[in-house]
C-alpha atoms as a PDB file:
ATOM      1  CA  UNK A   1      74.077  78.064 112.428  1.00  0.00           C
ATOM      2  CA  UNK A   2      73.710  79.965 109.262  1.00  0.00           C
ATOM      3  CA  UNK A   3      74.791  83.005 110.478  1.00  0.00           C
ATOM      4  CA  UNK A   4      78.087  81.624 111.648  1.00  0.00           C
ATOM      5  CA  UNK A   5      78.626  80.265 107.650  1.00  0.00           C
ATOM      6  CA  UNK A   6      77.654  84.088 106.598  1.00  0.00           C
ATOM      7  CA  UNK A   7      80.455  85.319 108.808  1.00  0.00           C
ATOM      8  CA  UNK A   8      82.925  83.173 108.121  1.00  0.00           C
ATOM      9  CA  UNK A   9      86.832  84.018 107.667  1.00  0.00           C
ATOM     10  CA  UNK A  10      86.707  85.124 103.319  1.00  0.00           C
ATOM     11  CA  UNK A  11      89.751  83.414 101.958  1.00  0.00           C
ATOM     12  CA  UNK A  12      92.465  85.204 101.870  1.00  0.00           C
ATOM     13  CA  UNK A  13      93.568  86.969  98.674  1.00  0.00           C
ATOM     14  CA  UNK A  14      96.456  88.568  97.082  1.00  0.00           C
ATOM     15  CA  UNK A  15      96.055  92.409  97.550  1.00  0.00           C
ATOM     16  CA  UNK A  16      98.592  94.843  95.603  1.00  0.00           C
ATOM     17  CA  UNK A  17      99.108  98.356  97.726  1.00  0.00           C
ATOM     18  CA  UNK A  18     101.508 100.859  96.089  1.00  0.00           C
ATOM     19  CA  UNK A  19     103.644 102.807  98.234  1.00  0.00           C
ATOM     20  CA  UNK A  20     103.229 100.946 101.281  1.00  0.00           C
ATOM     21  CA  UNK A  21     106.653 101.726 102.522  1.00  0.00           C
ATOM     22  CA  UNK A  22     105.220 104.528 104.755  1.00  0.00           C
ATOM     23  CA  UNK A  23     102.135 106.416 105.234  1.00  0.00           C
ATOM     24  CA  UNK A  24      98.459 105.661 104.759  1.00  0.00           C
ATOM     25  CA  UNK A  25      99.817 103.288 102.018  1.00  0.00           C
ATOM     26  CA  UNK A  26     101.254 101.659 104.879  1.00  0.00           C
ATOM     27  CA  UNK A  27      98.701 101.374 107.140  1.00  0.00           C
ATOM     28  CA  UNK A  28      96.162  99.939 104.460  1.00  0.00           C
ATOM     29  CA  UNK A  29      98.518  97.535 103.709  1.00  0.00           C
ATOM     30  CA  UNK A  30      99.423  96.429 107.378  1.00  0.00           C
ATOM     31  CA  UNK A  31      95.647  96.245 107.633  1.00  0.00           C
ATOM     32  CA  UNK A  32      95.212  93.549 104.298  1.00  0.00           C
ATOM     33  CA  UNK A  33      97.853  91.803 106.601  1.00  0.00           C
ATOM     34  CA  UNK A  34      96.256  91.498 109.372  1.00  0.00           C
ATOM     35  CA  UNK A  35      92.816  90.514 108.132  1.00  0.00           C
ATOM     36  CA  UNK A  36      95.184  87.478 106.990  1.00  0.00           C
ATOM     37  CA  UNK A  37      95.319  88.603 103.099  1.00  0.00           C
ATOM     38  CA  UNK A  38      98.219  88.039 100.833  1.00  0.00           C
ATOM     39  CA  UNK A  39     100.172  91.396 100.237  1.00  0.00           C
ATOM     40  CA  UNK A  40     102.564  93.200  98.223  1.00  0.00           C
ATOM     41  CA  UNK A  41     103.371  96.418  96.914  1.00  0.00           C
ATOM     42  CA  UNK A  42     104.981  98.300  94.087  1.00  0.00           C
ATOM     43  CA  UNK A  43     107.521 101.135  95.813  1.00  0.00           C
ATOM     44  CA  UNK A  44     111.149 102.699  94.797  1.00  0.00           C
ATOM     45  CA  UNK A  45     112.457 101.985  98.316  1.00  0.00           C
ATOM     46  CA  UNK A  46     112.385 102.018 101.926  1.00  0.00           C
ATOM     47  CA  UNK A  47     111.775  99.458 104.891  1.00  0.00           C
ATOM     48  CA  UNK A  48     108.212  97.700 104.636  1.00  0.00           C
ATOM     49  CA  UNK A  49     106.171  96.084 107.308  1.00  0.00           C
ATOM     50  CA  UNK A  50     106.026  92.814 108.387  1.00  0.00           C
ATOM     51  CA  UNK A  51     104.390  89.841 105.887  1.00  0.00           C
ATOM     52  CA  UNK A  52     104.286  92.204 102.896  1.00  0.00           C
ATOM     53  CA  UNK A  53     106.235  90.961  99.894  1.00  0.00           C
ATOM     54  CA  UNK A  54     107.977  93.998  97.384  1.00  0.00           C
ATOM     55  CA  UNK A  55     108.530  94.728  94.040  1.00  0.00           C
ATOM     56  CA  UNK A  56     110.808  97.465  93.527  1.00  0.00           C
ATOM     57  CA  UNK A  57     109.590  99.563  90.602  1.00  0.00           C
ATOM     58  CA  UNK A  58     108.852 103.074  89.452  1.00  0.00           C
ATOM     59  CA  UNK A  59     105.327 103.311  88.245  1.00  0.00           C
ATOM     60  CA  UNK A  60     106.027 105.714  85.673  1.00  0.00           C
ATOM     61  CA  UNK A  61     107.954 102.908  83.825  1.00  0.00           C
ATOM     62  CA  UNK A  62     105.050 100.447  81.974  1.00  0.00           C
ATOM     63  CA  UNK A  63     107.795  98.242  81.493  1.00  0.00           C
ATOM     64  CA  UNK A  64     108.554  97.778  85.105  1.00  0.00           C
ATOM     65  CA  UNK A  65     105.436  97.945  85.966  1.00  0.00           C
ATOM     66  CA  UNK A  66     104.032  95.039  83.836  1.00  0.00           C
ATOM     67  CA  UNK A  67     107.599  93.435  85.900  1.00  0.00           C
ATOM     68  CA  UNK A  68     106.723  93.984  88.935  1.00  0.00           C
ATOM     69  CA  UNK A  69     103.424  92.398  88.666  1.00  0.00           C
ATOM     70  CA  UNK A  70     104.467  89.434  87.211  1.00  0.00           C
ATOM     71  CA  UNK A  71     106.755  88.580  90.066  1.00  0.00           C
ATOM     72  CA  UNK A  72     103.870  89.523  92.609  1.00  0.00           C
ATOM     73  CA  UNK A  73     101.933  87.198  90.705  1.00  0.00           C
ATOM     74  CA  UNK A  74     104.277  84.207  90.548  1.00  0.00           C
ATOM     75  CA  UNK A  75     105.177  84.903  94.008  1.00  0.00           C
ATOM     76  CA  UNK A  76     101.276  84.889  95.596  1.00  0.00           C
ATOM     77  CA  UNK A  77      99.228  84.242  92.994  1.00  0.00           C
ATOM     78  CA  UNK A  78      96.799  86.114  90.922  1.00  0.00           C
ATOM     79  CA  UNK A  79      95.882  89.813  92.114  1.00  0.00           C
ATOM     80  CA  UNK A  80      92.506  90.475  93.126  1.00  0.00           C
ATOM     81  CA  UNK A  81      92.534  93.687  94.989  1.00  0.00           C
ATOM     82  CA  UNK A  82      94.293  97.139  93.480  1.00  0.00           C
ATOM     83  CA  UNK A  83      94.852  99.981  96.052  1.00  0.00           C
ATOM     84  CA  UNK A  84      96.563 102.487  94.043  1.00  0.00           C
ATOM     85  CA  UNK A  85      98.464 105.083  96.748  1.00  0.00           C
ATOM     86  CA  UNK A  86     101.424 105.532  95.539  1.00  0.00           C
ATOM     87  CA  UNK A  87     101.551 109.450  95.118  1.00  0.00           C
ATOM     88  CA  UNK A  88     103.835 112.939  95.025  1.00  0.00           C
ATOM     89  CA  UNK A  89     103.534 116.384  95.605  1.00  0.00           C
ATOM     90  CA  UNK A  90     105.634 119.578  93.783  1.00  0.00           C
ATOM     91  CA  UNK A  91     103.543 122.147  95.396  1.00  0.00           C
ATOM     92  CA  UNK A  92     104.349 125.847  93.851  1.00  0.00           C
ATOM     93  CA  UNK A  93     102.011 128.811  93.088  1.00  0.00           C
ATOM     94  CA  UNK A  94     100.155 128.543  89.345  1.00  0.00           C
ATOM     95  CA  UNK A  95     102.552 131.851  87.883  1.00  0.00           C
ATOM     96  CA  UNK A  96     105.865 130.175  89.024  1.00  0.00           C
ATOM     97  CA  UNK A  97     104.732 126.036  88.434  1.00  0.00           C
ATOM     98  CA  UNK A  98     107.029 124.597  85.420  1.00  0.00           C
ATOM     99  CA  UNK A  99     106.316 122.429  82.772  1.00  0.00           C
ATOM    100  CA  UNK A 100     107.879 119.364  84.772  1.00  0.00           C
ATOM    101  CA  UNK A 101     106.344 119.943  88.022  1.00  0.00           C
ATOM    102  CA  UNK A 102     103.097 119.961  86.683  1.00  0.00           C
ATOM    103  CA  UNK A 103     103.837 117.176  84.580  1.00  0.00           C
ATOM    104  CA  UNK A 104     105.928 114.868  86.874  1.00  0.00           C
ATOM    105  CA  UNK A 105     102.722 114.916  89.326  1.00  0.00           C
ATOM    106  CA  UNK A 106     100.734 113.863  86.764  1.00  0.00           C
ATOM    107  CA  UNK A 107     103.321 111.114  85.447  1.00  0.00           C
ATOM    108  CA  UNK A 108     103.138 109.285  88.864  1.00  0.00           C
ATOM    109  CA  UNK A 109     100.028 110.077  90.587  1.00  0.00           C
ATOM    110  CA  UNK A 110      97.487 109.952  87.343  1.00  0.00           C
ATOM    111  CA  UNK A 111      99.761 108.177  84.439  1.00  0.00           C
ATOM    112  CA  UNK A 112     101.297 105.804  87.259  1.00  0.00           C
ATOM    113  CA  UNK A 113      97.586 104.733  88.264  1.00  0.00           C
ATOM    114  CA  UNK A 114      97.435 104.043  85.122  1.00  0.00           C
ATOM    115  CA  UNK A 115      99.281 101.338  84.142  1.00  0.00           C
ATOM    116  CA  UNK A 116      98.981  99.828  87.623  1.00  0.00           C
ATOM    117  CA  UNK A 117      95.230  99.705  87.040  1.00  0.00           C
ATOM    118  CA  UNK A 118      95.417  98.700  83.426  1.00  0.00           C
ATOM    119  CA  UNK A 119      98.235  95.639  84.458  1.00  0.00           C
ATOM    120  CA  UNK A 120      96.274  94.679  87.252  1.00  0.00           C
ATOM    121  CA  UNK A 121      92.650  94.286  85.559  1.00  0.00           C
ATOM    122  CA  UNK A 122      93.858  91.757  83.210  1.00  0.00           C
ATOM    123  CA  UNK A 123      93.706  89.155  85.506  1.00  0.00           C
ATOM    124  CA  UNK A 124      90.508  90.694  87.646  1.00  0.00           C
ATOM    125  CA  UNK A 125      88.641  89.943  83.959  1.00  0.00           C
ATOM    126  CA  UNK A 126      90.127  86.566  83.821  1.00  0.00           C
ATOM    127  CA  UNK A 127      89.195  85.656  87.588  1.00  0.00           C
ATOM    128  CA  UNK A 128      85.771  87.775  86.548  1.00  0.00           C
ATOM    129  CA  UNK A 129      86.232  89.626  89.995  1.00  0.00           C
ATOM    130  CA  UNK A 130      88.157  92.367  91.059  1.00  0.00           C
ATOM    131  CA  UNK A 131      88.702  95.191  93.550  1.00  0.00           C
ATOM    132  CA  UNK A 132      89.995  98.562  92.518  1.00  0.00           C
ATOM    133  CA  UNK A 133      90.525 101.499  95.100  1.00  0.00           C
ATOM    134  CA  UNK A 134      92.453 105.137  94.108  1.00  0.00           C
ATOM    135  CA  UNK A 135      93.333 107.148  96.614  1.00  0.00           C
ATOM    136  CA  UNK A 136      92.743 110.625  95.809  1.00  0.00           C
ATOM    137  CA  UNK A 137      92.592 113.575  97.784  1.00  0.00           C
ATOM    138  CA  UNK A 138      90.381 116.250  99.178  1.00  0.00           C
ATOM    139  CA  UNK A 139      92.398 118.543  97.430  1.00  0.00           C
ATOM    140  CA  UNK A 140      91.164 116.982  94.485  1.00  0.00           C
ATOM    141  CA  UNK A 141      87.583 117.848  95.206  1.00  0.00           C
ATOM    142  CA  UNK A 142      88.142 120.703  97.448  1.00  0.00           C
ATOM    143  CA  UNK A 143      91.491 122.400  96.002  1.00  0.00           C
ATOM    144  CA  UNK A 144      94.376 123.652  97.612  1.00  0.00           C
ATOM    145  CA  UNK A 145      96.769 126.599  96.846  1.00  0.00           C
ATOM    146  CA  UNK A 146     100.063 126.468  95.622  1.00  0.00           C
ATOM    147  CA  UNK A 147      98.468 122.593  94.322  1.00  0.00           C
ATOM    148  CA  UNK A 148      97.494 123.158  90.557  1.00  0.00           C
ATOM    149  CA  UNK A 149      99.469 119.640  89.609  1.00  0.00           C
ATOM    150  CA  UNK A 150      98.597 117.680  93.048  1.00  0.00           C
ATOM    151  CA  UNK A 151      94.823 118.965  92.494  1.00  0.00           C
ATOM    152  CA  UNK A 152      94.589 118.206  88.977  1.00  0.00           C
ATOM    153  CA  UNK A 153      96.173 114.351  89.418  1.00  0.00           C
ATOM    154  CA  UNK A 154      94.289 113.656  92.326  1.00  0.00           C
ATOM    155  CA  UNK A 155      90.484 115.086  91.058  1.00  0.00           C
ATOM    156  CA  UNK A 156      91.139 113.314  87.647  1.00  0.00           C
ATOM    157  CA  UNK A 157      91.303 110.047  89.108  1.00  0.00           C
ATOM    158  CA  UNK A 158      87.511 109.993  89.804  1.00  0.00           C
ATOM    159  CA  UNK A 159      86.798 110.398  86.310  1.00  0.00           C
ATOM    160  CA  UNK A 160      89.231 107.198  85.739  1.00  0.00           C
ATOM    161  CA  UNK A 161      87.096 104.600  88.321  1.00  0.00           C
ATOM    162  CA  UNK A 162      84.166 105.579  87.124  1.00  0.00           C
ATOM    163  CA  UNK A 163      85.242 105.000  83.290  1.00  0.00           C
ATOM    164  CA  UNK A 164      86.536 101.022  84.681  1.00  0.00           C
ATOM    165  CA  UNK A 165      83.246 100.920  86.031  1.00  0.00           C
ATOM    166  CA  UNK A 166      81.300 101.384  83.044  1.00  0.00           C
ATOM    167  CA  UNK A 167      83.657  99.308  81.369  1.00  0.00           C
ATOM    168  CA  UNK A 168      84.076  96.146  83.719  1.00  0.00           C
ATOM    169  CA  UNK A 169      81.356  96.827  86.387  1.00  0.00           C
ATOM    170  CA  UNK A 170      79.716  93.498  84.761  1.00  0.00           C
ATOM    171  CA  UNK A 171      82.610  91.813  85.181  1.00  0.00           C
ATOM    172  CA  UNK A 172      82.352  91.582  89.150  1.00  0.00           C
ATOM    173  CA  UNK A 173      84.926  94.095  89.457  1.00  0.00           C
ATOM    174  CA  UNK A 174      84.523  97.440  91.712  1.00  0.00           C
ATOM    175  CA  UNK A 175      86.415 100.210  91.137  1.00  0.00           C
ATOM    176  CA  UNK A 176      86.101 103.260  93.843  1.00  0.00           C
ATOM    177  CA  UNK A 177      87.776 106.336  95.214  1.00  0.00           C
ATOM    178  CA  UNK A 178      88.628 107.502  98.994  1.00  0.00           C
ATOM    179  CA  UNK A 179      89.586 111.222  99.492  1.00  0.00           C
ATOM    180  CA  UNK A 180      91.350 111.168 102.808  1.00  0.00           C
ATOM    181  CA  UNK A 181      91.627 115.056 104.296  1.00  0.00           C
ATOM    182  CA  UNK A 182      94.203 115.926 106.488  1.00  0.00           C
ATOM    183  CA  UNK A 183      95.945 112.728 108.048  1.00  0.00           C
ATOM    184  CA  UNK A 184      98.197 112.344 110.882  1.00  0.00           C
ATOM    185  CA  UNK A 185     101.812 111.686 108.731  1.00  0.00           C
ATOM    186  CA  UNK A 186     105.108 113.119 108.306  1.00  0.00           C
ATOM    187  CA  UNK A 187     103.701 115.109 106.250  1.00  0.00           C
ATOM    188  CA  UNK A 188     101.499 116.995 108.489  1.00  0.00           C
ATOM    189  CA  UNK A 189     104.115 116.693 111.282  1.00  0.00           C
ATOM    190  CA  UNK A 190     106.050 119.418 109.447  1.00  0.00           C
ATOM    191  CA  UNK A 191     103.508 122.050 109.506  1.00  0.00           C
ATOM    192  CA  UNK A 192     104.210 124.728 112.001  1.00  0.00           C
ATOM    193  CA  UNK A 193     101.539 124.912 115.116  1.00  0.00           C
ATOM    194  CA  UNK A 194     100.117 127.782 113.968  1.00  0.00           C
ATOM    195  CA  UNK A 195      99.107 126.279 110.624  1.00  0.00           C
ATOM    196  CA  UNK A 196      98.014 123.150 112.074  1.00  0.00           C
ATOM    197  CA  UNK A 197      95.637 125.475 114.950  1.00  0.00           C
ATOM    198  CA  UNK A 198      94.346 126.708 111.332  1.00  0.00           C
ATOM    199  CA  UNK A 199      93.453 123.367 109.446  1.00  0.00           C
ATOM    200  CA  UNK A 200      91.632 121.837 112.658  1.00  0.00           C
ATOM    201  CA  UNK A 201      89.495 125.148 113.148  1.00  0.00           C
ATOM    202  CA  UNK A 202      88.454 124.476 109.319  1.00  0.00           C
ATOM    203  CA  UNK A 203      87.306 120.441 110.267  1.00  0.00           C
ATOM    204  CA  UNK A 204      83.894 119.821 111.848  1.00  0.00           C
ATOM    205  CA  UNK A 205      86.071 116.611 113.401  1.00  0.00           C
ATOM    206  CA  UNK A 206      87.952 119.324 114.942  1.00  0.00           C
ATOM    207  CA  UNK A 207      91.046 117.062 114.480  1.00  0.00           C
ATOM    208  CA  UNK A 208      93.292 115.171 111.860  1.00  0.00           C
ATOM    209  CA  UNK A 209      92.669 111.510 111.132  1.00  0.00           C
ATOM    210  CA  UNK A 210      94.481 108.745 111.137  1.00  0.00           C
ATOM    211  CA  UNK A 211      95.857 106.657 108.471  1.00  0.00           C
ATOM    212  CA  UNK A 212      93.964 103.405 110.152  1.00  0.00           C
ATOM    213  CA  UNK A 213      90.637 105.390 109.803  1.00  0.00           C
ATOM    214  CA  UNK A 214      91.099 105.559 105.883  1.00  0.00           C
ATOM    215  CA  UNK A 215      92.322 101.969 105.781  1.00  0.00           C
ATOM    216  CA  UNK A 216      89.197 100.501 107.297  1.00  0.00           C
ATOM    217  CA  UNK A 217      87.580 102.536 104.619  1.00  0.00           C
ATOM    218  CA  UNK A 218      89.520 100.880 102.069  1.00  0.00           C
ATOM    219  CA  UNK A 219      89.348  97.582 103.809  1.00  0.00           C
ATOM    220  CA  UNK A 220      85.845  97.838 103.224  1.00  0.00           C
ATOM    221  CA  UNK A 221      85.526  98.662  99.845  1.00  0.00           C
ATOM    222  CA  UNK A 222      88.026  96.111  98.847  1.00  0.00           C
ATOM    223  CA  UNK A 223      85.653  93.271 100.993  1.00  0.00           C
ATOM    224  CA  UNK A 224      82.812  91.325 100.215  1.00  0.00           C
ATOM    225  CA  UNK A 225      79.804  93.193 101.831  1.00  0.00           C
ATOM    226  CA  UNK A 226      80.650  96.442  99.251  1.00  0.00           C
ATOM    227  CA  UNK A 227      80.145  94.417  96.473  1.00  0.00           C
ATOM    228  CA  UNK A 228      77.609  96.839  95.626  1.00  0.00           C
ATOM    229  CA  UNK A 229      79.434  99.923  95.652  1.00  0.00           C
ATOM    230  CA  UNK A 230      81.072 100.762  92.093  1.00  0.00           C
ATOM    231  CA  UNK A 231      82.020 104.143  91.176  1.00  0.00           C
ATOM    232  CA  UNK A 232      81.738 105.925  94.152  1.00  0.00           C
ATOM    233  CA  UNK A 233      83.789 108.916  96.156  1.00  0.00           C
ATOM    234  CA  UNK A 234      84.372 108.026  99.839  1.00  0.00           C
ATOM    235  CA  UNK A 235      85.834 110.987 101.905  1.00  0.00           C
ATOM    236  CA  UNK A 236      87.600 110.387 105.183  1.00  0.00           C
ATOM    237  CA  UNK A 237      87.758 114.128 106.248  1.00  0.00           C
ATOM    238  CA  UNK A 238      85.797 114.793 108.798  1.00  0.00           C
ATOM    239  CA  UNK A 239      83.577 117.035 106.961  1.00  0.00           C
ATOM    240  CA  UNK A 240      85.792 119.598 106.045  1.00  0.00           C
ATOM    241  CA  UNK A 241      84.551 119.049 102.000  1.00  0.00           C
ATOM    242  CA  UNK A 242      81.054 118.245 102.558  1.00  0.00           C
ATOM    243  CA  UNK A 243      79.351 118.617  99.062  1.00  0.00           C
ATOM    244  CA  UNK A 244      82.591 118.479  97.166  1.00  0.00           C
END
């Protein structure tokens, strides 16, 4: 009988996904839906899946930033889990890379965490719980040519969760990084065979993943049983950056 009370259906809760308009950002967020959660996300446009609510916004704007959450909020109530996705790339060798594309990067996928994090954990300290999950990058840990700026954003964020979770790990609130490797997406669709041949002889998986294989990793990091886990760097790679 007990058991069946341990493994009970949590309540559902109101989860905030940025860039879930396509992607892994998608797919985490389709999986918050289906687990029954409440779900919205901050993007600039595009067609979103079914039972997620929008905020249109550009995350290098505070303003409309602190705007957008306040209309999740009145809309489905206070937010209690933070998956920060929402990401871009200006790839370009170091000698040619301008000012603004390294900057830019850094404006949305580092600065833009930013005030989504900061916005959102004023109301995980009033509701004394909290889940907070970046998603970085192996190229963060691993590097990548031709990715000074995508690097650079993407490695810096570990520094950032693990500065929340000095600062509010006693508050009940987690704050954790994945570093998905090479995912099944548009992205990857456009590489040409032969580079693709290339990556996969470089992953002990011997394959890409999927972007359902790093939302179940985020699913659980953003759930109950992880409670425990604060601060930590989660690759879903397949061992391509073991050690990194």
């Amino acid at each position: 009988m007990s058991e069946t009370t341990n493994h009970a259906t949590p309540e559902p809760r109101t989860v905030v996904v940025t860039g879930a308009n396509r992607g892994i950002g998608r797919a985490i967020a389709e999986r918050f839906v289906a687990q029954g959660d409440r779900v919205a996300t901050i993007y600039r446009g595009g067609d979103l899946p079914d039972g997620v609510f929008g905020a249109v916004a550009d995350v290098r704007d505070s303003d409309a930033v602190d705007a957008a959450f306040t209309q999740i909020e009145a809309e489905l109530g206070p937010v209690e889990v933070l998956v920060a996705n929402a990401g871009v790339t200006k790839d370009g060798l170091l000698l040619r890379m301008r000012d603004e594309d390294f900057t830019d990067v850094l404006d949305v996928n580092l600065t833009g965490t930013f005030r989504c994090v900061r916005r959102a954990s004023k109301g995980m300290i009033r509701l004394r719980r909290g889940r907070i999950v970046l998603i970085s990058s192996i190229v963060g840990l691993y590097g990548g040519p031709g990715q000074v700026n995508y690097a650079s954003s993407k490695a810096a964020l570990v520094g950032m969760a693990r500065s929340i979770t000095r600062e509010l790990g006693g508050r009940g609130i987690t704050a954790n990084v994945v570093a998905p490797g090479f995912i099944e997406t548009a992205m990857t669709a456009e590489l040409t065979g032969a580079r693709q041949t290339e990556i996969k002889a470089q992953i002990p998986a011997a394959r890409y993943g999927t972007a359902q294989e790093v939302a179940g990793v985020v699913a659980f990091l953003a759930s109950d049983d992880a409670a425990y886990v604060n601060g930590a760097v989660i690759p879903v790679d397949g061992g391509l950056g073991m050690g990194h």
